[in-house]
C-alpha atoms as a PDB file:
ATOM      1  CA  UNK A   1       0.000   0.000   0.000  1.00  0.00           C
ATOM      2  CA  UNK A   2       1.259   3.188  -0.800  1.00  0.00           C
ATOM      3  CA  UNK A   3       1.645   5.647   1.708  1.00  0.00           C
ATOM      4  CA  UNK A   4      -0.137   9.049   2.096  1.00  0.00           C
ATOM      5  CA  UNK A   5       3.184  11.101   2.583  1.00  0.00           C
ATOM      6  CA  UNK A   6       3.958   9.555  -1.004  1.00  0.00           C
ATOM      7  CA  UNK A   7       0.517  10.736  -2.726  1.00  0.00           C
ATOM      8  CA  UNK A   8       0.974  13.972  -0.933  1.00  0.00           C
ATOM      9  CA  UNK A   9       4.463  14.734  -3.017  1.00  0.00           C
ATOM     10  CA  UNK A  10       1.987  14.089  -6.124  1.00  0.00           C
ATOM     11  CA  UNK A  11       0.742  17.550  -5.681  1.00  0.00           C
ATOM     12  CA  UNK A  12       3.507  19.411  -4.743  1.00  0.00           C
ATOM     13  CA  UNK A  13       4.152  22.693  -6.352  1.00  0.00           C
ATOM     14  CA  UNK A  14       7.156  21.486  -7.998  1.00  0.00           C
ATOM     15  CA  UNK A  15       6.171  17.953  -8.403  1.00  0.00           C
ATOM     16  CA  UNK A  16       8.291  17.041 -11.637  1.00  0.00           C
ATOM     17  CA  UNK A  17       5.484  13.713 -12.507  1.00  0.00           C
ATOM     18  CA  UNK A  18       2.279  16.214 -12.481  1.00  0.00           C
ATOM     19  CA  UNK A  19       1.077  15.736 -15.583  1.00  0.00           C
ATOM     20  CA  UNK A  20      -0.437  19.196 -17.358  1.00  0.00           C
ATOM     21  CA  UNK A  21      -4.006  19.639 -16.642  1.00  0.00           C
ATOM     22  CA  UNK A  22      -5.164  20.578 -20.476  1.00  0.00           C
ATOM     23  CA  UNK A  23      -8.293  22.599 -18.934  1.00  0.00           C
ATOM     24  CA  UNK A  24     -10.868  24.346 -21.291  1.00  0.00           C
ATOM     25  CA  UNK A  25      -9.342  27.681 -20.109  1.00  0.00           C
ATOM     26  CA  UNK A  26      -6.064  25.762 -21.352  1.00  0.00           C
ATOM     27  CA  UNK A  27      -7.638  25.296 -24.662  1.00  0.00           C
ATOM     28  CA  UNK A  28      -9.563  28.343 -25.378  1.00  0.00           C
ATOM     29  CA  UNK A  29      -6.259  30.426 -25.269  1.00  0.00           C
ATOM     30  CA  UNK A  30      -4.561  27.787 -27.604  1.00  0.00           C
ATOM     31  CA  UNK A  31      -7.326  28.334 -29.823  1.00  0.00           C
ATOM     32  CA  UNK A  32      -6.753  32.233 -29.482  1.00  0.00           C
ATOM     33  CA  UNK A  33      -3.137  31.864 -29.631  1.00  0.00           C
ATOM     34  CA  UNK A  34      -3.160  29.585 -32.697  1.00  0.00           C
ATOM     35  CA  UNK A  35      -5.587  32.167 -34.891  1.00  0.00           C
ATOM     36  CA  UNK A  36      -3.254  35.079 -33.676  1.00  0.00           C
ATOM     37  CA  UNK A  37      -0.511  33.485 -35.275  1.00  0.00           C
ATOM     38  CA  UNK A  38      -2.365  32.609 -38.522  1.00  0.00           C
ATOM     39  CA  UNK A  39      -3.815  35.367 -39.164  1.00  0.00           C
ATOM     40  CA  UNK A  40      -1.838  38.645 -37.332  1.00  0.00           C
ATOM     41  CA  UNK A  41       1.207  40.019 -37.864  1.00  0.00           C
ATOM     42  CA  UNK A  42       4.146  39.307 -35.552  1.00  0.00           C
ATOM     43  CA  UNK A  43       3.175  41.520 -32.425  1.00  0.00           C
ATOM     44  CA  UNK A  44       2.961  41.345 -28.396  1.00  0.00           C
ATOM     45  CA  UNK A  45       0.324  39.327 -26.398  1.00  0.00           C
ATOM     46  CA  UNK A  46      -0.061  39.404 -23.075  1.00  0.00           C
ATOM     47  CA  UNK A  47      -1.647  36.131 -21.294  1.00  0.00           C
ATOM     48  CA  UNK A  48      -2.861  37.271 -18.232  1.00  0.00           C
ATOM     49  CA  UNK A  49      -4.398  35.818 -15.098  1.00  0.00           C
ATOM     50  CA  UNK A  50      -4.884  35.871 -11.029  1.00  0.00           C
ATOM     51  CA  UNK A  51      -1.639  33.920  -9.577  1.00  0.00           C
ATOM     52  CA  UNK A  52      -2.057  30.277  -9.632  1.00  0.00           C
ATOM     53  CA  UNK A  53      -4.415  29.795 -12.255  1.00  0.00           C
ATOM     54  CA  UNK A  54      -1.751  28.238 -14.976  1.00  0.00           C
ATOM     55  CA  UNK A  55       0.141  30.916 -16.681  1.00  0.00           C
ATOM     56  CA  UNK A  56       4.201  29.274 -15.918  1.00  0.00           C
ATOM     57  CA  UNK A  57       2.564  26.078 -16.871  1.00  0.00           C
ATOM     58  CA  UNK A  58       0.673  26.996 -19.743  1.00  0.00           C
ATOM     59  CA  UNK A  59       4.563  28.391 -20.893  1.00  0.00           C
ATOM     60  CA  UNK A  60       6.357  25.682 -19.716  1.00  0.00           C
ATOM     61  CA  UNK A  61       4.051  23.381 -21.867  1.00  0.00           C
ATOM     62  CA  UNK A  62       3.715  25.673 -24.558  1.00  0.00           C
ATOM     63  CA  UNK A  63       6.052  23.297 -26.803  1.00  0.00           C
ATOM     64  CA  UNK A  64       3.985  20.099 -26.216  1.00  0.00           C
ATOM     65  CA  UNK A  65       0.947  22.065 -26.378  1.00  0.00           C
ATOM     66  CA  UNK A  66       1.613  23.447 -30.168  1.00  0.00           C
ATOM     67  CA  UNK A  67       3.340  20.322 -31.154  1.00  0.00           C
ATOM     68  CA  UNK A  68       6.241  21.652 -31.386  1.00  0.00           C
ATOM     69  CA  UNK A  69       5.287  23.980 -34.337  1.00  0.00           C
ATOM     70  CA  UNK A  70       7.054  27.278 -33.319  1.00  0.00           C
ATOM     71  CA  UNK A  71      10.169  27.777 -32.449  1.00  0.00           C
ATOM     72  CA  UNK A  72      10.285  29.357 -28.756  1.00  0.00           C
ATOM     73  CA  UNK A  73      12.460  31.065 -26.626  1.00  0.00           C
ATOM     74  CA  UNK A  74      11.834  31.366 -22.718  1.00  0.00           C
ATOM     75  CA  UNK A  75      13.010  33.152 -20.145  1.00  0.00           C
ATOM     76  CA  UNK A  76      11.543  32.617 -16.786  1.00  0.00           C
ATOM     77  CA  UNK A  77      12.194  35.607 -14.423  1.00  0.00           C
ATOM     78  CA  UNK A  78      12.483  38.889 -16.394  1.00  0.00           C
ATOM     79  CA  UNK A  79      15.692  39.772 -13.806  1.00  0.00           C
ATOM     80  CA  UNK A  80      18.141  40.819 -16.899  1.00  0.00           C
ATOM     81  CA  UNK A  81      19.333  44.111 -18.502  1.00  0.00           C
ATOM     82  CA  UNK A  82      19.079  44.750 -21.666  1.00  0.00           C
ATOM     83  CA  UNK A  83      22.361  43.755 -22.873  1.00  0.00           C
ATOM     84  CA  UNK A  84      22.289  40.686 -21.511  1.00  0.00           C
ATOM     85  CA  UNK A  85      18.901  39.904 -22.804  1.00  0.00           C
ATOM     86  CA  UNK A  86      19.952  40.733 -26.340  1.00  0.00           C
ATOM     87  CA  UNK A  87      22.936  39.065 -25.753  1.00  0.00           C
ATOM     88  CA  UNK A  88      21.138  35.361 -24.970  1.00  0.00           C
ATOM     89  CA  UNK A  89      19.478  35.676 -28.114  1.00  0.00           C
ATOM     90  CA  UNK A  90      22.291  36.208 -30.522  1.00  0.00           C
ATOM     91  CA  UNK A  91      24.241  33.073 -28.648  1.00  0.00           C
ATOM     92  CA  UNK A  92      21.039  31.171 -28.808  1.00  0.00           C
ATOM     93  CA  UNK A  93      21.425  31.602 -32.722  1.00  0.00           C
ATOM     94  CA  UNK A  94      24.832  30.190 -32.406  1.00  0.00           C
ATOM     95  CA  UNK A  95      26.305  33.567 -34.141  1.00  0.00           C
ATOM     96  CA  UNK A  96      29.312  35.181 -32.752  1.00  0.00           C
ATOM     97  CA  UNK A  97      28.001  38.884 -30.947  1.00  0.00           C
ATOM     98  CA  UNK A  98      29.312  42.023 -33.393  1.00  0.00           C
ATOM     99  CA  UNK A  99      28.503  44.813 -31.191  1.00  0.00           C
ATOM    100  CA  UNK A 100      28.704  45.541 -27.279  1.00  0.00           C
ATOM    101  CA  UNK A 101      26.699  47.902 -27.416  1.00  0.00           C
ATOM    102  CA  UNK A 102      23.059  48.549 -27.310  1.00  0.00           C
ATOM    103  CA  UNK A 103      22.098  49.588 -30.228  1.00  0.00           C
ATOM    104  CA  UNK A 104      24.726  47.281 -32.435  1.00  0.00           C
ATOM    105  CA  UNK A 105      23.228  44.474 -30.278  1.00  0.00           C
ATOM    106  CA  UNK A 106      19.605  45.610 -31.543  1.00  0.00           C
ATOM    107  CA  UNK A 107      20.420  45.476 -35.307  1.00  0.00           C
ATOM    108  CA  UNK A 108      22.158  42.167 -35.256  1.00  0.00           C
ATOM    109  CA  UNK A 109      19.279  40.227 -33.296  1.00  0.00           C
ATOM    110  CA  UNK A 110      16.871  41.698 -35.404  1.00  0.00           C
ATOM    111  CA  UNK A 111      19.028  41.074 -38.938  1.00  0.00           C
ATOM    112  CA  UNK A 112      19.272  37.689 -37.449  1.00  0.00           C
ATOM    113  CA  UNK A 113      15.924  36.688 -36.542  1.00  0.00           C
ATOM    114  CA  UNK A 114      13.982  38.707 -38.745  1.00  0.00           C
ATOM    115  CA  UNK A 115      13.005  36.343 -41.085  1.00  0.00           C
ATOM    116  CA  UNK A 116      12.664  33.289 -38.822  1.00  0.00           C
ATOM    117  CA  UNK A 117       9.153  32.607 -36.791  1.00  0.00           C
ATOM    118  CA  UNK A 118      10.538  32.917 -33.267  1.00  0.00           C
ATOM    119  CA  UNK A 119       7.849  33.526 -30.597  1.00  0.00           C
ATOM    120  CA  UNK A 120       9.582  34.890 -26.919  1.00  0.00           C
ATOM    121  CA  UNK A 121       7.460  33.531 -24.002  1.00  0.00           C
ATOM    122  CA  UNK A 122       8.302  35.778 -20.736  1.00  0.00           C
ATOM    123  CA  UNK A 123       7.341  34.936 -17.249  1.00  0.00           C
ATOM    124  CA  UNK A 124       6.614  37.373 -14.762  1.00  0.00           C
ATOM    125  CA  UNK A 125       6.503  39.781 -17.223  1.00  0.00           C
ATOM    126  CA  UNK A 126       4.730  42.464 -14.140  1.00  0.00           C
ATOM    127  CA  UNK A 127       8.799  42.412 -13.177  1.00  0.00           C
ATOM    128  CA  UNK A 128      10.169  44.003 -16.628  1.00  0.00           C
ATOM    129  CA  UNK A 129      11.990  47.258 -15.751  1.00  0.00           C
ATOM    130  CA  UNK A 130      11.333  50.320 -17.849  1.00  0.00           C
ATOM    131  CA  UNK A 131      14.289  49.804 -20.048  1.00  0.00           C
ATOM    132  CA  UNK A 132      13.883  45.831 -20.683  1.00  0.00           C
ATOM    133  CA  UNK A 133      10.186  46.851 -21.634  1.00  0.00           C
ATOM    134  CA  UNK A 134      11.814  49.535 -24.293  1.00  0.00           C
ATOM    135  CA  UNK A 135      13.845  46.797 -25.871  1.00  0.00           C
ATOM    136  CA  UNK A 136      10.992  44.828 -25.836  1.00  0.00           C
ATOM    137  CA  UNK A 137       8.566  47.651 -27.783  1.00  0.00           C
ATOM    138  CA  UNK A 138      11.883  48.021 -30.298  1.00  0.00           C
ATOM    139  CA  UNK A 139      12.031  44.503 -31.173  1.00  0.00           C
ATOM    140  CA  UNK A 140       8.337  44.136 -31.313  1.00  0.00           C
ATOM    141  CA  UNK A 141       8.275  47.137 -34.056  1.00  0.00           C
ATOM    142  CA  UNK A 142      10.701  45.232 -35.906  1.00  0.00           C
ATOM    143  CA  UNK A 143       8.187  42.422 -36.507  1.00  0.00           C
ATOM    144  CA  UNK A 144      11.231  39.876 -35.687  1.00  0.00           C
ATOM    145  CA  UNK A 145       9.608  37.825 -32.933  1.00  0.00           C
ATOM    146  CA  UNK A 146       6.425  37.485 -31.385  1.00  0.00           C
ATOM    147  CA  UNK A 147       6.080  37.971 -28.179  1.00  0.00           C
ATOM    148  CA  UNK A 148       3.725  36.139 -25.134  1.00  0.00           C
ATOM    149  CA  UNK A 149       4.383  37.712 -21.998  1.00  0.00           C
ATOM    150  CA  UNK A 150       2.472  36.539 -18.824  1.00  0.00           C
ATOM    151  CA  UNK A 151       1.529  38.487 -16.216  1.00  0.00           C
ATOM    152  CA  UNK A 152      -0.405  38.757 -12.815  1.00  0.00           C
ATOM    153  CA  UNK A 153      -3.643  40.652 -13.891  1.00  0.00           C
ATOM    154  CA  UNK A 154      -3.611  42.997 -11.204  1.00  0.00           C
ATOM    155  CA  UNK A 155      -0.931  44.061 -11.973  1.00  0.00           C
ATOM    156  CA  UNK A 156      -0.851  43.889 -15.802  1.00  0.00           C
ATOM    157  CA  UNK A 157      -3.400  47.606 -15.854  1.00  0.00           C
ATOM    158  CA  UNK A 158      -0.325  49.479 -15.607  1.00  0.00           C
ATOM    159  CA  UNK A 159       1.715  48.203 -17.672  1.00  0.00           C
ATOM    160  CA  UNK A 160      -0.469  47.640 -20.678  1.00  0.00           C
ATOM    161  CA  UNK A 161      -1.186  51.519 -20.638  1.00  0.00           C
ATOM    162  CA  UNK A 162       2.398  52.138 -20.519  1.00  0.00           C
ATOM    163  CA  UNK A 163       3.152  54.195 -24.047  1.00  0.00           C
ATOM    164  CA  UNK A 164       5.127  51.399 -24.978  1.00  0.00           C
ATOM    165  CA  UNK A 165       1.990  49.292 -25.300  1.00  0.00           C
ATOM    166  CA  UNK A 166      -0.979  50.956 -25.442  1.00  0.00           C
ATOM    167  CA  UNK A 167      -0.359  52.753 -29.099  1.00  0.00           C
ATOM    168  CA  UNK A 168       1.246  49.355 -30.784  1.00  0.00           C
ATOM    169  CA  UNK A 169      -0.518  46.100 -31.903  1.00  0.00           C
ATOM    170  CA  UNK A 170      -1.531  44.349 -29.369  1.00  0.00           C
ATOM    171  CA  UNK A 171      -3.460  41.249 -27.767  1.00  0.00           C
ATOM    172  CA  UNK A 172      -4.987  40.357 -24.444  1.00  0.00           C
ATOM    173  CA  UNK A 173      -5.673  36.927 -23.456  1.00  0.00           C
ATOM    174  CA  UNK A 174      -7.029  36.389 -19.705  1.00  0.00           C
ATOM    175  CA  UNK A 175      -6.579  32.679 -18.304  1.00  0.00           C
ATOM    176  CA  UNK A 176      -9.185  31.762 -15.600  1.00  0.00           C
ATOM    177  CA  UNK A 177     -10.029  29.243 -13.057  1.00  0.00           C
ATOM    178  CA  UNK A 178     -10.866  25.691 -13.386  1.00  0.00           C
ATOM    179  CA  UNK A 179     -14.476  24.446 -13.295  1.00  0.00           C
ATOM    180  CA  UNK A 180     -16.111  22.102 -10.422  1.00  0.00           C
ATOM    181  CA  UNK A 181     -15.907  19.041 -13.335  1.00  0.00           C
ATOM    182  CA  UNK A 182     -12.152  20.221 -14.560  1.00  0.00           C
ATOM    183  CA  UNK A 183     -11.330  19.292 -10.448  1.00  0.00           C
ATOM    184  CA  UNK A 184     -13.266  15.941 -10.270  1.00  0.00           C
ATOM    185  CA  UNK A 185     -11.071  15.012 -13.854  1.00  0.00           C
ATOM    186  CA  UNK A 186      -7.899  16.512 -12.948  1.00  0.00           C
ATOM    187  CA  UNK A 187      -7.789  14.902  -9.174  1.00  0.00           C
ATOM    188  CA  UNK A 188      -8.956  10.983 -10.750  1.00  0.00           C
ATOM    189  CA  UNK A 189      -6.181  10.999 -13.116  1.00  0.00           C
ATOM    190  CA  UNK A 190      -3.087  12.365 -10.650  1.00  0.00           C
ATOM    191  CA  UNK A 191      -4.574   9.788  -7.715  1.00  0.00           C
ATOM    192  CA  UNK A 192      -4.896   6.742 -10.454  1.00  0.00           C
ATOM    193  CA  UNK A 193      -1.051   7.219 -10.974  1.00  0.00           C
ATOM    194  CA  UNK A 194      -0.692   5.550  -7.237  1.00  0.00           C
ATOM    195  CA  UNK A 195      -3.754   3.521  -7.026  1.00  0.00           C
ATOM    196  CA  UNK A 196      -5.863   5.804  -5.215  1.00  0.00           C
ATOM    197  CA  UNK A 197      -8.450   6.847  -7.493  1.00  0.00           C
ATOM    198  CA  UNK A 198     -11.064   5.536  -5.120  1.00  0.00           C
ATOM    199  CA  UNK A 199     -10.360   8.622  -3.362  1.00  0.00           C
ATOM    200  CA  UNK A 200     -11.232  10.858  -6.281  1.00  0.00           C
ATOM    201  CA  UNK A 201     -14.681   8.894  -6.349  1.00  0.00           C
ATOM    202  CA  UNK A 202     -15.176  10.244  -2.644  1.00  0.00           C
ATOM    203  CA  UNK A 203     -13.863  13.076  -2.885  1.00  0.00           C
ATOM    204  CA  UNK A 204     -16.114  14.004  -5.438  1.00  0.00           C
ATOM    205  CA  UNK A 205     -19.526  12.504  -4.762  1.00  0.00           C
ATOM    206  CA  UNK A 206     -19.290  14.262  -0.824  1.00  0.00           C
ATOM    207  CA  UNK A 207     -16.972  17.096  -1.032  1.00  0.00           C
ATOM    208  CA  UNK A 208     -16.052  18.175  -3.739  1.00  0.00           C
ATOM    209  CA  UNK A 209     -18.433  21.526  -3.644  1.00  0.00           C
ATOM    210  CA  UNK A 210     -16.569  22.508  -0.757  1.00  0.00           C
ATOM    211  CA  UNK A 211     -13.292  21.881  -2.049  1.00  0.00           C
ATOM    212  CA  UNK A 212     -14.331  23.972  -4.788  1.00  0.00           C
ATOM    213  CA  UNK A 213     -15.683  26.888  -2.331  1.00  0.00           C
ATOM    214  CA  UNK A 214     -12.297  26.624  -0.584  1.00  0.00           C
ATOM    215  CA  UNK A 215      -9.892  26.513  -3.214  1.00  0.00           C
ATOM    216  CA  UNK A 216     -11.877  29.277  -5.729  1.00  0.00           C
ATOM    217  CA  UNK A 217     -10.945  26.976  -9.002  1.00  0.00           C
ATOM    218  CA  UNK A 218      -7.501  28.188  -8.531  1.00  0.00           C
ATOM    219  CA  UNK A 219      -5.411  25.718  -9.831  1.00  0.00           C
ATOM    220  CA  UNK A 220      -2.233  26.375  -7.210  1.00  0.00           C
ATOM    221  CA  UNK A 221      -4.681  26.360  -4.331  1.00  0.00           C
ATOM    222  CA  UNK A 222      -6.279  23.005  -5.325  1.00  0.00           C
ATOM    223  CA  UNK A 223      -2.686  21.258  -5.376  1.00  0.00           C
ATOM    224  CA  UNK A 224      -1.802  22.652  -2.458  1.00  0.00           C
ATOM    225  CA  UNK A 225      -4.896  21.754  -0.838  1.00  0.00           C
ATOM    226  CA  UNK A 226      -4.894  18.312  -1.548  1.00  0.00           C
ATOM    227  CA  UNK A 227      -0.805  17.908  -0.555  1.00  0.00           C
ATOM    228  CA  UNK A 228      -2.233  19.084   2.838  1.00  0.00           C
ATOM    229  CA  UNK A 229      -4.734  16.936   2.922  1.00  0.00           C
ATOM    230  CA  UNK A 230      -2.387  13.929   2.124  1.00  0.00           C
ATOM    231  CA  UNK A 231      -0.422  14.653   4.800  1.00  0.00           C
ATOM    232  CA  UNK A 232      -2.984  14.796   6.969  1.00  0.00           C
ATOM    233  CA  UNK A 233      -4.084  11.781   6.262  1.00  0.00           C
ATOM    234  CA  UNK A 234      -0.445   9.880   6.633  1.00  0.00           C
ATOM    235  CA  UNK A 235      -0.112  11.719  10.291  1.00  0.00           C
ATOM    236  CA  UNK A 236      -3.161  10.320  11.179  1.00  0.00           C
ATOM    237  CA  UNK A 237      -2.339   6.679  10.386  1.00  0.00           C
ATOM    238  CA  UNK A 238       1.155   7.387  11.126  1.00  0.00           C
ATOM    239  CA  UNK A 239      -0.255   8.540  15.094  1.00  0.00           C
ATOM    240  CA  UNK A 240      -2.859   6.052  15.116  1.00  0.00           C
ATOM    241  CA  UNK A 241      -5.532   9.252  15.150  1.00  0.00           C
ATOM    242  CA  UNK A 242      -8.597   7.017  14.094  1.00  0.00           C
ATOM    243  CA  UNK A 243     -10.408  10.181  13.644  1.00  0.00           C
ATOM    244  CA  UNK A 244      -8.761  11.337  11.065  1.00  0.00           C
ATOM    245  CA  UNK A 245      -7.634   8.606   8.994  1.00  0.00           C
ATOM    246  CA  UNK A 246     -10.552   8.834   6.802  1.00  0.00           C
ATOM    247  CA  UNK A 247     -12.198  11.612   4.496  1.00  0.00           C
ATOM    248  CA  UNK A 248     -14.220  13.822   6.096  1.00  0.00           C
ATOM    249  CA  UNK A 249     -15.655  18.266   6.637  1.00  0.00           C
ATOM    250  CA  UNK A 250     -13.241  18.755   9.209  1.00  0.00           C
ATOM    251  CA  UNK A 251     -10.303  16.501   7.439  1.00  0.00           C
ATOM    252  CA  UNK A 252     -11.124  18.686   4.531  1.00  0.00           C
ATOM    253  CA  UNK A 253     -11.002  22.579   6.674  1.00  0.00           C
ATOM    254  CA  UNK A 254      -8.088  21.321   8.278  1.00  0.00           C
ATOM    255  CA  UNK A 255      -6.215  20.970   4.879  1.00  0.00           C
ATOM    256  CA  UNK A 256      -7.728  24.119   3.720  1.00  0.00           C
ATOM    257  CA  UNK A 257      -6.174  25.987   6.867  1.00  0.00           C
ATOM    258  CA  UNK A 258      -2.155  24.126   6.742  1.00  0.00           C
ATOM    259  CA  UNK A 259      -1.921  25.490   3.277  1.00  0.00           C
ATOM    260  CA  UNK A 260      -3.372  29.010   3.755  1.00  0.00           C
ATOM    261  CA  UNK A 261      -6.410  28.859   2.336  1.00  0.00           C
ATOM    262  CA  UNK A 262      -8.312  29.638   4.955  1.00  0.00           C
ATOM    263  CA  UNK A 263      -7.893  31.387   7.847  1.00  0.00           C
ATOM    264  CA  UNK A 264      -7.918  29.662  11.495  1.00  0.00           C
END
């Protein structure tokens, strides 16, 4: 039998084994993405969303996702200067750099890549300082590269009015939560990987509603949630605390309160 503390690492944050949860949310912005591509010009798009809902792993997957049809660059945390970023992409062609300085730099990625089909995904994109988002509106007015930067969506107001942005082509795509269904789906295929899908049944025909309530169909709180709730659940056998060894409201609040979803 396979013990809880095991299941619990299933839904860890950084679990490497999750498998990505193709949601409709998932697929309505592939759909978006892939008629942006056909029919616009090379321009900026900004995915957007509340934290947690999908936006690093809608990037990180965006390979698999498109088949592999595009050829992608990513950067994860927008903590670079300008130089540097332009830098990484004229090494990434595997061309020797010309220029050390800015605007030498500028004309060589763009004489490289200009007739290529090169799409830049950016995470964290809220954390671009003012000069990183200048390079950024210069190479998307050369038309060399698309660009899909994701960003929190509170914080994503500011910067989309930011000169830079607001006057140039643009799109806005807005990934949301997951629905009560998306859960029961998502939670029967993670637990069938260690031969606890019976647990998905329960979870679903009793409490699933309130998992829902607790968790707001955000996709971070839900696997957080349930590696909580996992670990509950292994204490509990581990201590011989009968109470607790089985699914139930107060199994579930605890859960919801030792990862922060709800208050004490």
């Amino acid at each position: 039998m396979i013990p809880y503390n095991k299941v619990a690492r299933v839904f860890e944050e950084q679990a490497s084994d999750i498998s990505f949860f193709e949601n409709s949310e998932v697929l309505s912005i592939k759909s978006n993405l892939e008629n942006i591509f056909e029919n616009n010009g090379k321009q900026l798009i900004f995915l957007v969303g509340e934290p947690g809902v999908g936006k690093s792993a809608f990037l990180n997957n965006f390979d698999s996702i498109f088949e592999h049809q595009y050829d992608v660059i990513k950067f994860d945390m927008p903590f670079f200067e300008p130089v540097d970023f332009i830098k990484t992409l004229i090494l990434k062609s595997h061309e020797h750099i010309r220029d050390f300085h800015l605007e030498g730099l500028i004309a060589q990625v763009i004489e490289i890549y200009k007739d290529a089909n090169y799409v830049i995904l950016m995470d964290e994109a809220q954390l671009l300082s003012k000069q990183m988002i200048e390079v950024i509106r210069i190479l998307a007015d050369s038309k060399a590269f698309w660009f899909v930067l994701a960003m929190h969506k509170h914080e994503s107001k500011k910067i989309l009015e930011a000169p830079q942005f607001a006057t140039r082509p643009h799109k806005v795509l807005e990934l949301g939560v997951l629905q009560p269904h998306e859960y029961e789906s998502f939670i029967y295929a993670e637990l069938a990987k260690v031969q606890k899908e019976y647990f998905a049944k329960e979870l679903s025909s009793k409490y699933l509603k309130k998992i829902y309530k607790l968790t707001e169909g955000n996709f971070r709180n839900l696997k957080k949630f349930l590696f909580h709730l996992f670990l509950l659940l292994h204490y509990a056998h581990e201590h011989k605390k009968t109470k607790y060894q089985k699914l139930s409201t107060c199994l579930i609040t605890m859960a919801a309160i030792d990862g922060g979803i709800l208050d004490a």
